[in-house]
N, C-alpha and C. Protein backbone atom coordinates (compact mmCIF):
# COMPACT_ATOMS: atom_id res chain seq x y z
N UNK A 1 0.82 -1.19 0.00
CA UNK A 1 0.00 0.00 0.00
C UNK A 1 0.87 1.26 0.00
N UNK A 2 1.95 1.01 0.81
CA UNK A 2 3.05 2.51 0.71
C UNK A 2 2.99 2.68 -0.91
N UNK A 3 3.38 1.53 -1.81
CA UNK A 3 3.77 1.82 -3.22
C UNK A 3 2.98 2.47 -3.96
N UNK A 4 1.79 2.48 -3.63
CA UNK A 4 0.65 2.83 -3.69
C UNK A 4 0.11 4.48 -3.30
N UNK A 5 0.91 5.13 -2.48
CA UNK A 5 0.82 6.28 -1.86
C UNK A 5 -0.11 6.36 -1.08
N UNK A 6 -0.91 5.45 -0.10
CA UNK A 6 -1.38 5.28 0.86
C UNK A 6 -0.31 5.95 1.81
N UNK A 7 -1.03 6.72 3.25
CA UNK A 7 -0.45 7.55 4.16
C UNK A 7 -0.11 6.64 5.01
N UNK A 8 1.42 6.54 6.05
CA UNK A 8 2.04 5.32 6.31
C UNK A 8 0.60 5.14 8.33
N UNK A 9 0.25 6.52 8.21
CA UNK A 9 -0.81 6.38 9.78
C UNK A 9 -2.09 5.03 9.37
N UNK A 10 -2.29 5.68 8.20
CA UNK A 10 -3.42 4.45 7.81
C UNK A 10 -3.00 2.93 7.66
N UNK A 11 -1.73 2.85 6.88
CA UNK A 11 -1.48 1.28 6.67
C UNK A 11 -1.48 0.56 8.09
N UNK A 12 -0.72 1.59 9.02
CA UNK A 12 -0.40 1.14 10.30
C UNK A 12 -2.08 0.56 11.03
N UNK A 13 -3.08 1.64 10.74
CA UNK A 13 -4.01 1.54 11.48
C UNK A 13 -4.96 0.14 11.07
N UNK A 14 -4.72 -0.24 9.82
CA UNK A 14 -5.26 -1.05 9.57
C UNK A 14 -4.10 -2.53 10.15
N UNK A 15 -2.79 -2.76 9.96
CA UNK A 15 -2.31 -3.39 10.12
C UNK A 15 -3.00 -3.93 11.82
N UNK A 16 -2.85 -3.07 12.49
CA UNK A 16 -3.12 -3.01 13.49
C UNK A 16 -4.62 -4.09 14.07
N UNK A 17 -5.62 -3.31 13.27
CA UNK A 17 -6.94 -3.48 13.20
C UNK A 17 -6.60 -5.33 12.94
N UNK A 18 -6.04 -5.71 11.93
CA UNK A 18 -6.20 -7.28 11.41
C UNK A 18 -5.12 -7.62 12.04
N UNK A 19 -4.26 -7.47 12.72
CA UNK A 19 -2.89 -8.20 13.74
C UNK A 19 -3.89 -9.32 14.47
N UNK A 20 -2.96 -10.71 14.66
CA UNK A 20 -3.79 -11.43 15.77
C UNK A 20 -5.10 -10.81 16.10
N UNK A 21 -5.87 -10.92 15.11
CA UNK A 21 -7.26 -11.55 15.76
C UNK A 21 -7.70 -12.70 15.53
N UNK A 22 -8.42 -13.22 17.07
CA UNK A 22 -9.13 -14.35 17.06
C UNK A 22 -10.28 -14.35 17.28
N UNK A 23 -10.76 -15.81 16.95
CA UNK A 23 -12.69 -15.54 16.25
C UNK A 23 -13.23 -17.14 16.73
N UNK A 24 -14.25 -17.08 16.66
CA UNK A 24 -14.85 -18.56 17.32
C UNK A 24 -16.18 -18.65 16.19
N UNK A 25 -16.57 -19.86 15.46
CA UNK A 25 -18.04 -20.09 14.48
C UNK A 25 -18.66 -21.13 15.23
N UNK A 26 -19.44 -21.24 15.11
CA UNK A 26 -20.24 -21.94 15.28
C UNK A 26 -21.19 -23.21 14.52
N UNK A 27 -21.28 -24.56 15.01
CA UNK A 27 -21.00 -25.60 14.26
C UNK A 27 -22.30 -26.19 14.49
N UNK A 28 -23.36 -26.40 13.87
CA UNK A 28 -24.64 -27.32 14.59
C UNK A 28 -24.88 -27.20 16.01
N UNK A 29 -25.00 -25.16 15.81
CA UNK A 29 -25.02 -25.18 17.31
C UNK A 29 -24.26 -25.05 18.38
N UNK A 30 -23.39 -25.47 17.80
CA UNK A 30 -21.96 -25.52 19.53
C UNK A 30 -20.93 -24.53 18.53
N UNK A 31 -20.59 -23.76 19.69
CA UNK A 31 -18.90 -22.70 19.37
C UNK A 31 -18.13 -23.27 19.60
N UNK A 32 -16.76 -23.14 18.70
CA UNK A 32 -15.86 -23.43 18.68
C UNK A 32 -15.01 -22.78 19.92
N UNK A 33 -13.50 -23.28 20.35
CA UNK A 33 -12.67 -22.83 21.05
C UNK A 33 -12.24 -21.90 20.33
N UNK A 34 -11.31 -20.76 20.56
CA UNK A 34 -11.11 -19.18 20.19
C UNK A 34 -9.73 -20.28 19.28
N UNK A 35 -9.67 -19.40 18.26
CA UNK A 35 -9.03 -19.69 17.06
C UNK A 35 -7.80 -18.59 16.51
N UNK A 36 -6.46 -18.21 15.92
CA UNK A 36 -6.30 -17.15 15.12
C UNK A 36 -6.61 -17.33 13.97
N UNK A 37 -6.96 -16.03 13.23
CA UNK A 37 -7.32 -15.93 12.01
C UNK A 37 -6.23 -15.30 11.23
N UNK A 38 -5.63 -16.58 10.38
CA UNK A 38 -4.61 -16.26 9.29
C UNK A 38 -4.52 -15.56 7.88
N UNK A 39 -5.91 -15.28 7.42
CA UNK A 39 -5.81 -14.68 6.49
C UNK A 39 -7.65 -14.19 6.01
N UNK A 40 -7.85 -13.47 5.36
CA UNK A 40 -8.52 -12.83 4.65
C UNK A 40 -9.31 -11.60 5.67
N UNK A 41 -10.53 -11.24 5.36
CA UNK A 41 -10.76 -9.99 5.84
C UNK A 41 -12.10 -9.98 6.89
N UNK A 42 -12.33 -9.33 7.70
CA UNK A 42 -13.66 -9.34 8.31
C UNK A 42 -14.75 -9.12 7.91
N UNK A 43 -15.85 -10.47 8.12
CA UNK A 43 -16.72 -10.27 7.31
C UNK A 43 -17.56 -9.30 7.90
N UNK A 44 -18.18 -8.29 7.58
CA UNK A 44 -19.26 -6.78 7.40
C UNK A 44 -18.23 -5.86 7.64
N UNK A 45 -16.86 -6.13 7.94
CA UNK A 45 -16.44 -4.96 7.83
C UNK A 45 -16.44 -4.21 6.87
N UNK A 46 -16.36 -2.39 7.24
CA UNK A 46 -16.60 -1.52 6.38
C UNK A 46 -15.12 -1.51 5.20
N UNK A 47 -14.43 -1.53 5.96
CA UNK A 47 -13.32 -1.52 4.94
C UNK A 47 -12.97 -2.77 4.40
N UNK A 48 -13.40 -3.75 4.14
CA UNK A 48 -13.56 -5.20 3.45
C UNK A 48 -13.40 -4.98 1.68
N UNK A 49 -14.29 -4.53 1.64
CA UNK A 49 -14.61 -4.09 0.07
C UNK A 49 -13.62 -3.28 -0.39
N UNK A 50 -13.04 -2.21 0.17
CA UNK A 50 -11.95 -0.92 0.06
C UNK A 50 -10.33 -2.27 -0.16
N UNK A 51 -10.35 -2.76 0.34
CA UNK A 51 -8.88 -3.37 0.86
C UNK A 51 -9.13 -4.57 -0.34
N UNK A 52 -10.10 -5.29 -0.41
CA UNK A 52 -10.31 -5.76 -1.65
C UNK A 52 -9.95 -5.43 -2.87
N UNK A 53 -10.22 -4.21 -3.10
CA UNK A 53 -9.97 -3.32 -4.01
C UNK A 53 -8.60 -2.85 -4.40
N UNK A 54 -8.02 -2.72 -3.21
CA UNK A 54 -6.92 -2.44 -3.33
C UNK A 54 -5.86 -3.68 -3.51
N UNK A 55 -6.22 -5.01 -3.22
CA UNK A 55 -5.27 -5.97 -3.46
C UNK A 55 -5.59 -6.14 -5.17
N UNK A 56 -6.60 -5.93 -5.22
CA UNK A 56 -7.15 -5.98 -6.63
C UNK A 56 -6.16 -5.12 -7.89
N UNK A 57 -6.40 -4.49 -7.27
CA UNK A 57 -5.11 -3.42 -7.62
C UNK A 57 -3.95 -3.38 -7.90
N UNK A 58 -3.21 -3.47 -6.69
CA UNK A 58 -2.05 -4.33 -6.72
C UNK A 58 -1.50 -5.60 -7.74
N UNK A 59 -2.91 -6.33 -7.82
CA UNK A 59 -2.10 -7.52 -8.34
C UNK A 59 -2.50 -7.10 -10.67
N UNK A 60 -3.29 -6.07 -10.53
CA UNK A 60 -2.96 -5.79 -11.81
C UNK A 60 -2.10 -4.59 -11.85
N UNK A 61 -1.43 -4.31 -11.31
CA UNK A 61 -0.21 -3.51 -11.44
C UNK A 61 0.66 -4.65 -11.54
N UNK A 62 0.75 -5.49 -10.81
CA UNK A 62 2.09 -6.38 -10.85
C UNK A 62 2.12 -7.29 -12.29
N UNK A 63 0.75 -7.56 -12.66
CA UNK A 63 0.81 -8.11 -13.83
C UNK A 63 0.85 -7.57 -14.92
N UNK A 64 0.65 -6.40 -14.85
CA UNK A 64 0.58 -5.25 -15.89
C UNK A 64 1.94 -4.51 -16.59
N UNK A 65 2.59 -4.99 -15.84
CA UNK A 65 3.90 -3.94 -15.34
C UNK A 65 4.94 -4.53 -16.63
N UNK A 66 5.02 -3.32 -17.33
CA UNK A 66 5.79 -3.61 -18.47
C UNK A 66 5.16 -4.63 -20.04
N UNK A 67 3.62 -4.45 -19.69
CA UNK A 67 2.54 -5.26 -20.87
C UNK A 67 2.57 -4.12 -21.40
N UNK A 68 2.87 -4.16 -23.19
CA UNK A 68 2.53 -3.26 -24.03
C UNK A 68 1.17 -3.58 -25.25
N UNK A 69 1.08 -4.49 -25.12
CA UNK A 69 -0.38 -5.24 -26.25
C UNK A 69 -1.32 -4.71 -25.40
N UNK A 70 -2.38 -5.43 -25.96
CA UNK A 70 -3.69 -5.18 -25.44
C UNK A 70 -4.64 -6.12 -25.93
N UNK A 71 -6.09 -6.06 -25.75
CA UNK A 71 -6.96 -6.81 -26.05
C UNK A 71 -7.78 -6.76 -27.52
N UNK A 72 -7.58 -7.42 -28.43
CA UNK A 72 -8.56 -6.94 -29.58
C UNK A 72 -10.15 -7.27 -29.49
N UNK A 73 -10.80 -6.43 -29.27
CA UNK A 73 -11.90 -6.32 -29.57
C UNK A 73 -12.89 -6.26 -31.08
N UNK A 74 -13.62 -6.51 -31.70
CA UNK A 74 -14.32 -5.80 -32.66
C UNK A 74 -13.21 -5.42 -33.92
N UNK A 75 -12.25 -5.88 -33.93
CA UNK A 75 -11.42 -5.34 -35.02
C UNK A 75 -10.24 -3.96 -34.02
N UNK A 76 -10.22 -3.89 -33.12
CA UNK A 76 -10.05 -2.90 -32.39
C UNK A 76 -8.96 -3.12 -31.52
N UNK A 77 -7.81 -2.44 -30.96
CA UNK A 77 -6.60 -2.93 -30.02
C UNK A 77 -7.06 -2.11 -28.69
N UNK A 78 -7.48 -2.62 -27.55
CA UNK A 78 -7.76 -1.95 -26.49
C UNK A 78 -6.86 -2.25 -25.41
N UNK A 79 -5.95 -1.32 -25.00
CA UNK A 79 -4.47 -1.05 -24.14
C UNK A 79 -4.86 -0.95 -22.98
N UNK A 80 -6.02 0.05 -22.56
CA UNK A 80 -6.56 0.13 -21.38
C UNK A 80 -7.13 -1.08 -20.70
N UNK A 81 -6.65 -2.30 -19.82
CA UNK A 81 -7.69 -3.15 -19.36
C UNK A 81 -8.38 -3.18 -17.95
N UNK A 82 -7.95 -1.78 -17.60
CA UNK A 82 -8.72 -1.63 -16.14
C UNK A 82 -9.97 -1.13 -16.10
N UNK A 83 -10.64 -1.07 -17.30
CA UNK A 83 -11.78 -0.32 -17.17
C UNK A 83 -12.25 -0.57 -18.43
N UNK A 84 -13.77 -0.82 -18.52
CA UNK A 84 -14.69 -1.17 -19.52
C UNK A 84 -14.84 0.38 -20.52
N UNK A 85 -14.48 1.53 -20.01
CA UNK A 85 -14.77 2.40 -20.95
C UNK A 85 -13.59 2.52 -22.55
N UNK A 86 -12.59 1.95 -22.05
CA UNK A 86 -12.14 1.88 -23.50
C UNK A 86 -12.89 0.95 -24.63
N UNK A 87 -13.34 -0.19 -24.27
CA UNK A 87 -14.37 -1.19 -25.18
C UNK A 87 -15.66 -0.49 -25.33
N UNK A 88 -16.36 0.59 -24.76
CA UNK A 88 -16.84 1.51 -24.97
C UNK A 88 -17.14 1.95 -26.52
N UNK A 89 -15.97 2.51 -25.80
CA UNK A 89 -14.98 3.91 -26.96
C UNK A 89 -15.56 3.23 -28.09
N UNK A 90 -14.78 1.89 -28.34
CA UNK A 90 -14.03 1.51 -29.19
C UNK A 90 -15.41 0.80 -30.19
N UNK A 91 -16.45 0.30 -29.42
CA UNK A 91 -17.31 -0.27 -29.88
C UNK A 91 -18.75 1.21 -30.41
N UNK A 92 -18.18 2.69 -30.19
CA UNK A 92 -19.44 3.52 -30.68
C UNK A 92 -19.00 4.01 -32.08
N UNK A 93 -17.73 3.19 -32.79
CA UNK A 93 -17.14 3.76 -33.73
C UNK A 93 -18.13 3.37 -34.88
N UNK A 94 -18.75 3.16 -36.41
CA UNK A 94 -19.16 3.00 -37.53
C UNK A 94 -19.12 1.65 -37.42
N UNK A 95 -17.89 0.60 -37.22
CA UNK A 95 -17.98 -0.38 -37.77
C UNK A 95 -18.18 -1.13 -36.46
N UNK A 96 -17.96 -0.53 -35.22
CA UNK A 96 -18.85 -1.67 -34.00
C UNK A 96 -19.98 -0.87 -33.65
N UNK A 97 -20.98 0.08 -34.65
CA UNK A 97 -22.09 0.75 -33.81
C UNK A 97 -22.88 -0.80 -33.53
N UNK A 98 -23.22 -1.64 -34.08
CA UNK A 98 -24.50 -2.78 -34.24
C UNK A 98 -24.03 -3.96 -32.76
N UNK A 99 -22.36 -3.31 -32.58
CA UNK A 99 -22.80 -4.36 -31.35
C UNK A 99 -22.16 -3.57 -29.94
N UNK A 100 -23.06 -2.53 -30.28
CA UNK A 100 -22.78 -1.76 -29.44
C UNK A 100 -24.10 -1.87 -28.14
N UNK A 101 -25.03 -2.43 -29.11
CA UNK A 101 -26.32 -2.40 -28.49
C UNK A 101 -26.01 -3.82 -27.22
N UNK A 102 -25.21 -5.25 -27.65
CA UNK A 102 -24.95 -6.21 -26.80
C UNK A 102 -24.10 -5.68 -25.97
N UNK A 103 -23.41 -4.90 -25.61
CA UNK A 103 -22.92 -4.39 -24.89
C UNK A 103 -22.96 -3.40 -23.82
N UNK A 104 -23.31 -3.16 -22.59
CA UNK A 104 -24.02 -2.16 -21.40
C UNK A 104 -22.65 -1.86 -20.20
N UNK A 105 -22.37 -1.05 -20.48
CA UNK A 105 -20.72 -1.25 -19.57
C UNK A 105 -21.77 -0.42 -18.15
N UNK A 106 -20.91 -0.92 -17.06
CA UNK A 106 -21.62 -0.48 -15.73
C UNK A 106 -21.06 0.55 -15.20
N UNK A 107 -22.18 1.51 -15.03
CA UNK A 107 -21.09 2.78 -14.63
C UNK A 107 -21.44 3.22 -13.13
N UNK A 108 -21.58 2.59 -12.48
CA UNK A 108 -21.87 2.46 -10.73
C UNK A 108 -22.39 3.48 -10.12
């Protein structure tokens, strides 16, 4: 996340937040003995989805890193693959207007 330009108070605060914690589920009824939890994120937590995002991130930077091709679409070379608006673009031109219509990119 530093590489990232995340502020080093926040990484800490979160590090912090997910350090040794332990958690107990419940099985047909009966709880388990207290457990550590080795990996992934708390479930309803608010920042779950955010940190998601950001490993998400991460791991297409790492795969990205130094890719010069791209995806052909429609007759079309699309470089951008982090985001549906270049297939967009690329599909409102003359020769992809007709499948432009199968196509609905999500804009949140």
């Amino acid at each position: 996340m530093m590489d990232m330009g995340y502020p080093l108070h926040l990484i800490d605060l979160l590090a912090k937040l997910y350090r040794k914690q332990l958690t107990k589920v419940k099985v047909a009824g009966t709880l388990s003995e207290w457990f550590r939890v080795k990996k992934g994120v708390r479930q309803g937590c608010v920042f779950s989805p955010y940190l998601f995002n950001i490993l998400a991130e991460m791991v297409m930077r790492e795969t990205l890193d130094g890719f010069q091709d791209g995806l052909q679409i429609g007759g079309r070379m699309i470089t951008s693959l982090r985001t549906g608006l270049s297939v967009e673009e690329s599909m409102q031109n003359d020769r992809g207007q007709g499948q432009m219509e199968k196509v609905r990119p999500w804009r949140g």
